[in-house]
PDB file of N, CA and C in Angstrom:
ATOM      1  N   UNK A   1       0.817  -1.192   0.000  1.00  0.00           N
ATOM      2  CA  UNK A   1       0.000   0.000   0.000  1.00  0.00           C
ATOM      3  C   UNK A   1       0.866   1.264   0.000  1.00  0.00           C
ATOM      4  N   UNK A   2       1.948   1.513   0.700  1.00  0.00           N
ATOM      5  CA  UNK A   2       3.071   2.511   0.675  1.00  0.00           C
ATOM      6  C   UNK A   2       3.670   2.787  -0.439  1.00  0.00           C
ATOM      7  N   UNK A   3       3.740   1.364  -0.919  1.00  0.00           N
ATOM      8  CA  UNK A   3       4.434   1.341  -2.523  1.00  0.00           C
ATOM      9  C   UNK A   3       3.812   2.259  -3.487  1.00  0.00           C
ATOM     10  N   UNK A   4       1.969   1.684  -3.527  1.00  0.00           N
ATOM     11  CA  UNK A   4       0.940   2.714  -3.768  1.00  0.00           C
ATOM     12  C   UNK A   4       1.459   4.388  -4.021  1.00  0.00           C
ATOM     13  N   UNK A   5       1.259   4.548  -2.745  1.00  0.00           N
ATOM     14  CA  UNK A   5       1.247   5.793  -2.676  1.00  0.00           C
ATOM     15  C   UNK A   5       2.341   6.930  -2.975  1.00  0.00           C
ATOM     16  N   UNK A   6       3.561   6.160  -2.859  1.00  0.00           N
ATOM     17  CA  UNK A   6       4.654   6.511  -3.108  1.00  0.00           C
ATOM     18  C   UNK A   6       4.591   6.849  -4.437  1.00  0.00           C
ATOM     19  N   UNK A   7       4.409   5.735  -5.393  1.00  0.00           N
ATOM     20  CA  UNK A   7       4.611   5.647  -6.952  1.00  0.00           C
ATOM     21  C   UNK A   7       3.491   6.833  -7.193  1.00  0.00           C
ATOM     22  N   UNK A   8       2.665   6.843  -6.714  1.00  0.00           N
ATOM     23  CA  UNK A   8       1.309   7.625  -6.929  1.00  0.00           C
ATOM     24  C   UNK A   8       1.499   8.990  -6.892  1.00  0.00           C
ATOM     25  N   UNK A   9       2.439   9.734  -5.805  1.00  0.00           N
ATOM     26  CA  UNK A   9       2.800  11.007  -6.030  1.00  0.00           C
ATOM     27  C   UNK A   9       4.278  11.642  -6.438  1.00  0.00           C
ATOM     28  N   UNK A  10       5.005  10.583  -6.640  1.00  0.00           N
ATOM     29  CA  UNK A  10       5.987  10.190  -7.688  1.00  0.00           C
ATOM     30  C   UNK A  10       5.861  10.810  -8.916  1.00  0.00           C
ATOM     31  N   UNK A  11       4.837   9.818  -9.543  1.00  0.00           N
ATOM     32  CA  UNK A  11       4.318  10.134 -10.805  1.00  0.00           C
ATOM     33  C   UNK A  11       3.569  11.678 -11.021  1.00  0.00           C
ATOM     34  N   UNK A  12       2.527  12.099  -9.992  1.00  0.00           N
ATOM     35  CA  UNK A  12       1.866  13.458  -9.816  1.00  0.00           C
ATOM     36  C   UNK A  12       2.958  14.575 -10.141  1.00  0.00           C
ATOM     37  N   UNK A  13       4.106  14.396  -8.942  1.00  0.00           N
ATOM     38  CA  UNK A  13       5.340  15.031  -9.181  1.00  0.00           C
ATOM     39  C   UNK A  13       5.747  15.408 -10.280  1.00  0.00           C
ATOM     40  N   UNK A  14       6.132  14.107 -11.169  1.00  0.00           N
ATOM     41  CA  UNK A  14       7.192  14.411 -12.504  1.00  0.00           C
ATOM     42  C   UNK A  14       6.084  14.786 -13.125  1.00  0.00           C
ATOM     43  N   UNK A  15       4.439  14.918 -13.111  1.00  0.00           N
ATOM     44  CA  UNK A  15       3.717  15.740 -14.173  1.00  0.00           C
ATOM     45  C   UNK A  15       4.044  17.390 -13.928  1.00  0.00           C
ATOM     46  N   UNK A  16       4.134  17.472 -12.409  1.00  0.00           N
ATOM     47  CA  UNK A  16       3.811  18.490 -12.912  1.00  0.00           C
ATOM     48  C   UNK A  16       5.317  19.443 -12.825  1.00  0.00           C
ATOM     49  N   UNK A  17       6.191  18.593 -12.839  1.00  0.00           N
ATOM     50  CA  UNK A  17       7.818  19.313 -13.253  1.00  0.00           C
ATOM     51  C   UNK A  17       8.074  19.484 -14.727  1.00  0.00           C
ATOM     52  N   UNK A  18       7.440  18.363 -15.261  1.00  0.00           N
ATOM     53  CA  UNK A  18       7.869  18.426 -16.262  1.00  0.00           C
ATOM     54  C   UNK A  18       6.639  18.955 -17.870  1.00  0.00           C
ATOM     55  N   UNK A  19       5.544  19.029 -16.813  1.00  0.00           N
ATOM     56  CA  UNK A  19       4.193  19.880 -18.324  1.00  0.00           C
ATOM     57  C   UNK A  19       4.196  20.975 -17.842  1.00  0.00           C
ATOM     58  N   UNK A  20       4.081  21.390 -19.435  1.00  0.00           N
ATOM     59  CA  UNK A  20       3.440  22.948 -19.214  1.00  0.00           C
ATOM     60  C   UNK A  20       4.608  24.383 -19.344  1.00  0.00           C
ATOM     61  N   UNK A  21       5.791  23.695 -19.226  1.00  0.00           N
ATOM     62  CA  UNK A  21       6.461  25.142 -19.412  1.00  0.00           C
ATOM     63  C   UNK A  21       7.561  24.669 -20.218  1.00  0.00           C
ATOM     64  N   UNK A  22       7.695  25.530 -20.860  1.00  0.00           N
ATOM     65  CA  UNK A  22       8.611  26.141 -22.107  1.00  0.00           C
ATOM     66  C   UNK A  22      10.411  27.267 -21.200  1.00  0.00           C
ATOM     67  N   UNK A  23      10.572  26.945 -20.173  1.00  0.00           N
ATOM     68  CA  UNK A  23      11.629  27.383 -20.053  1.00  0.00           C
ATOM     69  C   UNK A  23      11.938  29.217 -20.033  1.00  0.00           C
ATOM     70  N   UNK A  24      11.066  29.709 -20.812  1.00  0.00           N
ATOM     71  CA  UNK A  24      10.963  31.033 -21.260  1.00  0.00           C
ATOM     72  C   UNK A  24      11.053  31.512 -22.024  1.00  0.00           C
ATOM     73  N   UNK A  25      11.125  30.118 -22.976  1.00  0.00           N
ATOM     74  CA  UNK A  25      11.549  30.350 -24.692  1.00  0.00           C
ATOM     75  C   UNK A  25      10.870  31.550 -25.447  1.00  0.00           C
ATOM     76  N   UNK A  26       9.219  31.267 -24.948  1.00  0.00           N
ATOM     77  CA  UNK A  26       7.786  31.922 -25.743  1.00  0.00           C
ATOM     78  C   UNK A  26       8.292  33.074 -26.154  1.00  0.00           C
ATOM     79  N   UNK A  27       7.703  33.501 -27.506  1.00  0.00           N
ATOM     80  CA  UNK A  27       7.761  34.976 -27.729  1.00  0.00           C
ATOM     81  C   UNK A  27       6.924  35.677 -26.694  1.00  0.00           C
ATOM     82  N   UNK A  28       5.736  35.227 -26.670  1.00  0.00           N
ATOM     83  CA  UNK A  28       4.371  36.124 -25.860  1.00  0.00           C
ATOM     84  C   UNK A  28       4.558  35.584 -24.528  1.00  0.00           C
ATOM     85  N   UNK A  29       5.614  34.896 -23.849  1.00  0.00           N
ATOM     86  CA  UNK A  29       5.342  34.724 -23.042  1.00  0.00           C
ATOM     87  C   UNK A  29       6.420  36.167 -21.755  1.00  0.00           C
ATOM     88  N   UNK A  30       5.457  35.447 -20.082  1.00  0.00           N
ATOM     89  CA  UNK A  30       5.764  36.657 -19.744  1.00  0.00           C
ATOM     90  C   UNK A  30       7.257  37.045 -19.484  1.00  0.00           C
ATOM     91  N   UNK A  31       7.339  38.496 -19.105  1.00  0.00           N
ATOM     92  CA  UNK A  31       8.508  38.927 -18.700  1.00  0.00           C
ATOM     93  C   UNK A  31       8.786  39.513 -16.821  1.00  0.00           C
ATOM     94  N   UNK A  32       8.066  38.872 -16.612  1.00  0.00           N
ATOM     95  CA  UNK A  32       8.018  38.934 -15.323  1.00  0.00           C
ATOM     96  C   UNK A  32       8.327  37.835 -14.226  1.00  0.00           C
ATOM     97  N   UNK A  33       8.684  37.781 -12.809  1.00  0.00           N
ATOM     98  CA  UNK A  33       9.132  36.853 -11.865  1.00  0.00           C
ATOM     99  C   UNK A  33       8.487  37.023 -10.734  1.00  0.00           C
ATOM    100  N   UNK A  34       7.663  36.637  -9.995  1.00  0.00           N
ATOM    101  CA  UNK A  34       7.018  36.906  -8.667  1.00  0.00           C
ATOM    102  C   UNK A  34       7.343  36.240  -7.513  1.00  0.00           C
ATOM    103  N   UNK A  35       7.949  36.314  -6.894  1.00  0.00           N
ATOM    104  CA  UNK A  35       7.897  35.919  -5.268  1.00  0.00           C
ATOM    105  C   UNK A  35       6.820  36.208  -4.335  1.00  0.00           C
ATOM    106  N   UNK A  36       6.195  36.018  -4.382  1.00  0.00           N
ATOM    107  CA  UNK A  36       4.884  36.143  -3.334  1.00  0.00           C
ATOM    108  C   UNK A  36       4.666  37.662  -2.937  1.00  0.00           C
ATOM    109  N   UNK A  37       5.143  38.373  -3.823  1.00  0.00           N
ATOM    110  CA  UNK A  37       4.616  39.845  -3.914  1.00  0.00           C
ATOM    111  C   UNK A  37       5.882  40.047  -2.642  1.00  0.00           C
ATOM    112  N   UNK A  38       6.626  39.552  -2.512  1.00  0.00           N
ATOM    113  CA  UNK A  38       8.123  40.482  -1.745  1.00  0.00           C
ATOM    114  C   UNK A  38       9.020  40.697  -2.648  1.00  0.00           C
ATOM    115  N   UNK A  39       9.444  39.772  -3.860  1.00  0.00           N
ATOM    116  CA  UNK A  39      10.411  40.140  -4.984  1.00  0.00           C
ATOM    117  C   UNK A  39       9.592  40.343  -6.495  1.00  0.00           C
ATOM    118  N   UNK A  40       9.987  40.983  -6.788  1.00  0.00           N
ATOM    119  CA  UNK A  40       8.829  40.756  -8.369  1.00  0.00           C
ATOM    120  C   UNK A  40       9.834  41.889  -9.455  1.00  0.00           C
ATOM    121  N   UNK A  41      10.066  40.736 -10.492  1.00  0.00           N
ATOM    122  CA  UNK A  41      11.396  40.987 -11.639  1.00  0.00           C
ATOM    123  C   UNK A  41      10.885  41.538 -12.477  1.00  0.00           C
ATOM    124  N   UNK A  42      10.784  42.521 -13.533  1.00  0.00           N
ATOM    125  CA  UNK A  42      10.434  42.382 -14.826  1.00  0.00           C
ATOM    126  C   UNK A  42      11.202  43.066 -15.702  1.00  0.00           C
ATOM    127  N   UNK A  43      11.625  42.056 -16.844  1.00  0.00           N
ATOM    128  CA  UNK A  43      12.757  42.532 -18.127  1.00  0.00           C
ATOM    129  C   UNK A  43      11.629  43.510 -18.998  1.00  0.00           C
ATOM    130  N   UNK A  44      12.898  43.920 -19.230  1.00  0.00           N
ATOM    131  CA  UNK A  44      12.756  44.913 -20.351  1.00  0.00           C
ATOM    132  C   UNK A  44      10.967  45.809 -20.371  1.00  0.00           C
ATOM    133  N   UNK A  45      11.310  46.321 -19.318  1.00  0.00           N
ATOM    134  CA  UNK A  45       9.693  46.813 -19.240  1.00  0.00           C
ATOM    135  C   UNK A  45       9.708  48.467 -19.338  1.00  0.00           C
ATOM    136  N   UNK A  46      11.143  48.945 -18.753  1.00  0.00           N
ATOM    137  CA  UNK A  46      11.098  50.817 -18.932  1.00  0.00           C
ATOM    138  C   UNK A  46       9.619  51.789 -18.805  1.00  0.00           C
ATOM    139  N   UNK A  47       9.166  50.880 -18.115  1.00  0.00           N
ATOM    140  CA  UNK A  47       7.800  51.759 -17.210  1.00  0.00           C
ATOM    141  C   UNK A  47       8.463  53.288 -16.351  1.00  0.00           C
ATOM    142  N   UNK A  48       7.347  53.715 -15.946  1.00  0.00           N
ATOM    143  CA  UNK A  48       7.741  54.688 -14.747  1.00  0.00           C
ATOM    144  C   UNK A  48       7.726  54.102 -13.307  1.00  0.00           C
ATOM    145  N   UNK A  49       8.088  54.541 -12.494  1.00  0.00           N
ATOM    146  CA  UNK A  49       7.907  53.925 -11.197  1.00  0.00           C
ATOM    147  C   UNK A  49       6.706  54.569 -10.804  1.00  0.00           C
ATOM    148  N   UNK A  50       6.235  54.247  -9.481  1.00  0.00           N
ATOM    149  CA  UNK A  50       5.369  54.709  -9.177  1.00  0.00           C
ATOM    150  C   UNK A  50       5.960  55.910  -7.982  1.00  0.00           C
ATOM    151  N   UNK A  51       4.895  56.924  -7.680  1.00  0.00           N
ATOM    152  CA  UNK A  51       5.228  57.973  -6.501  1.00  0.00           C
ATOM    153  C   UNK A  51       5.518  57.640  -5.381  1.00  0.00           C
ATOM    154  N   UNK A  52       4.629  56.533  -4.820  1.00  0.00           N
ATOM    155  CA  UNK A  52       4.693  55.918  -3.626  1.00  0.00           C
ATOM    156  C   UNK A  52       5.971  55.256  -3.417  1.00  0.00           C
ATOM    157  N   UNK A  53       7.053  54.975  -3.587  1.00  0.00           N
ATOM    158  CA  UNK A  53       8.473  53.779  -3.574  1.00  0.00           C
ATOM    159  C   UNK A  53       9.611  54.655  -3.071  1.00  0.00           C
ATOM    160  N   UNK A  54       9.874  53.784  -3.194  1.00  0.00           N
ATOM    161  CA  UNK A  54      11.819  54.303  -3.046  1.00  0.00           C
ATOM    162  C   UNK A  54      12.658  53.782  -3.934  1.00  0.00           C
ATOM    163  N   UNK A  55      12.476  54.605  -4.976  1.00  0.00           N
ATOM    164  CA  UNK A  55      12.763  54.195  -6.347  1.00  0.00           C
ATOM    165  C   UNK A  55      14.662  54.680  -6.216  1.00  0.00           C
ATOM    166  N   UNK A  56      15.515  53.549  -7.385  1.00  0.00           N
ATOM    167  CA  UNK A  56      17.325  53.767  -7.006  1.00  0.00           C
ATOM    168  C   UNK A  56      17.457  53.157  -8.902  1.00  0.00           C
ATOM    169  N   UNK A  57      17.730  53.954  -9.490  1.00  0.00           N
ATOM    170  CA  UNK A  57      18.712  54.051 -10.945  1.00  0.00           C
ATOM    171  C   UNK A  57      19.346  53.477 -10.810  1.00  0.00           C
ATOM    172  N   UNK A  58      20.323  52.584 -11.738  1.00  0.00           N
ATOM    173  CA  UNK A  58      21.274  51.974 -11.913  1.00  0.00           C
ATOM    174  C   UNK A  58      22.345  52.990 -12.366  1.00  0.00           C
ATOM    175  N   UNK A  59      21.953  53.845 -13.136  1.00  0.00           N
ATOM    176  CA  UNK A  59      22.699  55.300 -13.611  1.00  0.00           C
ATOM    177  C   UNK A  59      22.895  56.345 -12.144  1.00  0.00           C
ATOM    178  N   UNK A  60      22.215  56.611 -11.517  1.00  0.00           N
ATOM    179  CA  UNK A  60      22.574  56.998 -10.451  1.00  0.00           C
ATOM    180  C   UNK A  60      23.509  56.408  -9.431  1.00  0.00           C
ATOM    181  N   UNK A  61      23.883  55.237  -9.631  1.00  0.00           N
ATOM    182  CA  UNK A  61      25.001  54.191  -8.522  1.00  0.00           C
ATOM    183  C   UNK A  61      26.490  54.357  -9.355  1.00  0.00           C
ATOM    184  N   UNK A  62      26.236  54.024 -10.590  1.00  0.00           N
ATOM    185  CA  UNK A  62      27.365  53.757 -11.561  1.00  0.00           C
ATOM    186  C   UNK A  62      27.283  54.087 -12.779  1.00  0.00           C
ATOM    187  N   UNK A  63      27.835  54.293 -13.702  1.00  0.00           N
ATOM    188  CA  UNK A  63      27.737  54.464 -15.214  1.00  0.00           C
ATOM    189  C   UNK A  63      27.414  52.941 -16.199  1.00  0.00           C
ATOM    190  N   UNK A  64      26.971  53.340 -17.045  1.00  0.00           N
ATOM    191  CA  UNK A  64      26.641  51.855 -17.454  1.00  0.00           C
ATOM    192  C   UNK A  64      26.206  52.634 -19.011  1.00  0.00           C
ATOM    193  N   UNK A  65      26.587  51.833 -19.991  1.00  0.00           N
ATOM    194  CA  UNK A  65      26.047  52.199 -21.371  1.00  0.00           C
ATOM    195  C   UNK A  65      25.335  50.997 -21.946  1.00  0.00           C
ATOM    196  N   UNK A  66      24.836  50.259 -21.371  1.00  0.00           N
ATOM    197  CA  UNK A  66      23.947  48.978 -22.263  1.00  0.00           C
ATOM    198  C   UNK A  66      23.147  48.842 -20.865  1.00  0.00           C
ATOM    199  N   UNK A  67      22.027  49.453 -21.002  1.00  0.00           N
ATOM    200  CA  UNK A  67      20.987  49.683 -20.236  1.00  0.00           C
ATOM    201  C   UNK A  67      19.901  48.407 -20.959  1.00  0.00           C
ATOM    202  N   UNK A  68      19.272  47.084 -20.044  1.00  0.00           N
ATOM    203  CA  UNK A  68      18.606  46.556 -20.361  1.00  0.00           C
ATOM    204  C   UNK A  68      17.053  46.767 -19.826  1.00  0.00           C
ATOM    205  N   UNK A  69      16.809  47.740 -19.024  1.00  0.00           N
ATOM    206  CA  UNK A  69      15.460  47.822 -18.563  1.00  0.00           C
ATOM    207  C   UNK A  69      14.899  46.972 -17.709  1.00  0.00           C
ATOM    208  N   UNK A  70      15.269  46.410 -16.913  1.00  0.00           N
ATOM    209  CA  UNK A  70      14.775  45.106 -16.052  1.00  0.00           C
ATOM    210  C   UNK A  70      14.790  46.706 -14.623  1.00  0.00           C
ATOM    211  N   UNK A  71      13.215  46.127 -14.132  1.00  0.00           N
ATOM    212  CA  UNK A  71      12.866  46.596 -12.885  1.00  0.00           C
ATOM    213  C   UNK A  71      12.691  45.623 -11.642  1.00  0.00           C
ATOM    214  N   UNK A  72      13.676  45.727 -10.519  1.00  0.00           N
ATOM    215  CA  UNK A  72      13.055  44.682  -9.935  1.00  0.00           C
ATOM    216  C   UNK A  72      12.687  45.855  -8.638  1.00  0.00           C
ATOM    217  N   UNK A  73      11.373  44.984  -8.041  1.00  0.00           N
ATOM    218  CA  UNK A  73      10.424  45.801  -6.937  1.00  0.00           C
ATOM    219  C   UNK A  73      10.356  44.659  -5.884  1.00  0.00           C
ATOM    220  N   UNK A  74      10.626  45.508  -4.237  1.00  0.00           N
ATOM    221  CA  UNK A  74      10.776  44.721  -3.031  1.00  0.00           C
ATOM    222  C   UNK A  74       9.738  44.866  -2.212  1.00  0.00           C
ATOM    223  N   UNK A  75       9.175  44.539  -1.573  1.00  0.00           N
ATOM    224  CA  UNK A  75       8.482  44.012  -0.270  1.00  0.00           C
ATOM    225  C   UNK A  75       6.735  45.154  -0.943  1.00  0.00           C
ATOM    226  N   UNK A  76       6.584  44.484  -2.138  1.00  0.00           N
ATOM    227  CA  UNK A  76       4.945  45.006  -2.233  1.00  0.00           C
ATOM    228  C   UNK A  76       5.066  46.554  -3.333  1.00  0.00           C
ATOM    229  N   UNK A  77       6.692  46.598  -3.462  1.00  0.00           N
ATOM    230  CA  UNK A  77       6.333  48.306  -4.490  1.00  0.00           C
ATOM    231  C   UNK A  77       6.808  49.606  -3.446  1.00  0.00           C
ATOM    232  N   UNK A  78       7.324  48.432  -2.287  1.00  0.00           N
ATOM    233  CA  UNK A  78       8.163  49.604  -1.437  1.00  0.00           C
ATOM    234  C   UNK A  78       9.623  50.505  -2.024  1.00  0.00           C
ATOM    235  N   UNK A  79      10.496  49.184  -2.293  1.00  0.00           N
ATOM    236  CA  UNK A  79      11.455  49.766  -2.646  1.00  0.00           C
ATOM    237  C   UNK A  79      11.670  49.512  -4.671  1.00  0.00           C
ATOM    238  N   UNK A  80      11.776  50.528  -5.340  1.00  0.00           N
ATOM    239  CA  UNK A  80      12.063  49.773  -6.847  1.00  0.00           C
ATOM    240  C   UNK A  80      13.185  50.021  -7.202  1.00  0.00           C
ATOM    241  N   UNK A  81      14.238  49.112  -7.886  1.00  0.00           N
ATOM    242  CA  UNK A  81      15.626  49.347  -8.709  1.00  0.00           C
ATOM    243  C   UNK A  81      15.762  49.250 -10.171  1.00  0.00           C
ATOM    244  N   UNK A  82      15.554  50.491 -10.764  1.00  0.00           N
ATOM    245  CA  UNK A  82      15.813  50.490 -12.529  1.00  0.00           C
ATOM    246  C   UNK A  82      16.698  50.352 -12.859  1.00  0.00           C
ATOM    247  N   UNK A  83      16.938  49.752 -13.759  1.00  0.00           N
ATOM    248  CA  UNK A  83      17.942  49.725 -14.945  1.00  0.00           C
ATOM    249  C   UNK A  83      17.691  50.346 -16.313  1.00  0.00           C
ATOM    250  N   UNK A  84      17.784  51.551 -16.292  1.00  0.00           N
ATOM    251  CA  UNK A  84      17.019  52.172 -17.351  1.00  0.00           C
ATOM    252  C   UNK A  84      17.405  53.840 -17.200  1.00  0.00           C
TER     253      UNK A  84
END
C-alpha cells in the first residue's frame, strides 16, 4: 500500500515538473518573476515607477552604457531598482 502511494505522487510530481512550461523560450510569453509579492522581476519593461516607492537608478550608482530595462520591486512596491 506505501508502494501505492509513493509511486502515486511520484508520478503526480514528474507531471507536474515536467508539463506545461517552455523554459521562457515563448515569444508572448511573460517577462516577469514573482515571489509572493516580496520580490517581483520584470525585463525589459522601462515603465515609470510609481510615486509611492523608493525608487534607485542603476545610472545613479554607476555608469553603465547597455541599459537593459529590467525593474526589480521589493516588499509590495516599497522599494524599486531600474535599470534604465
Amino acid at each position: 500500500m506505501r508502494i501505492k502511494i509513493i509511486a502515486l505522487l511520484s508520478l503526480s510530481f514528474a507531471a507536474l515538473v515536467f508539463t506545461g512550461c517552455d523554459g521562457g523560450s515563448a515569444q508572448m510569453g511573460p517577462k516577469e518573476a514573482h515571489l509572493l509579492g516580496v520580490a517581483k522581476v520584470e525585463k525589459a519593461s522601462y515603465q515609470a515607477t510609481r510615486p509611492a516607492t523608493f525608487a534607485v537608478s542603476t545610472d545613479e550608482l554607476y555608469t553603465r552604457k547597455n541599459f537593459d530595462g529590467t525593474k526589480a520591486t521589493f516588499l509590495w512596491g516599497l522599494f524599486t531598482f531600474t535599470d534604465y
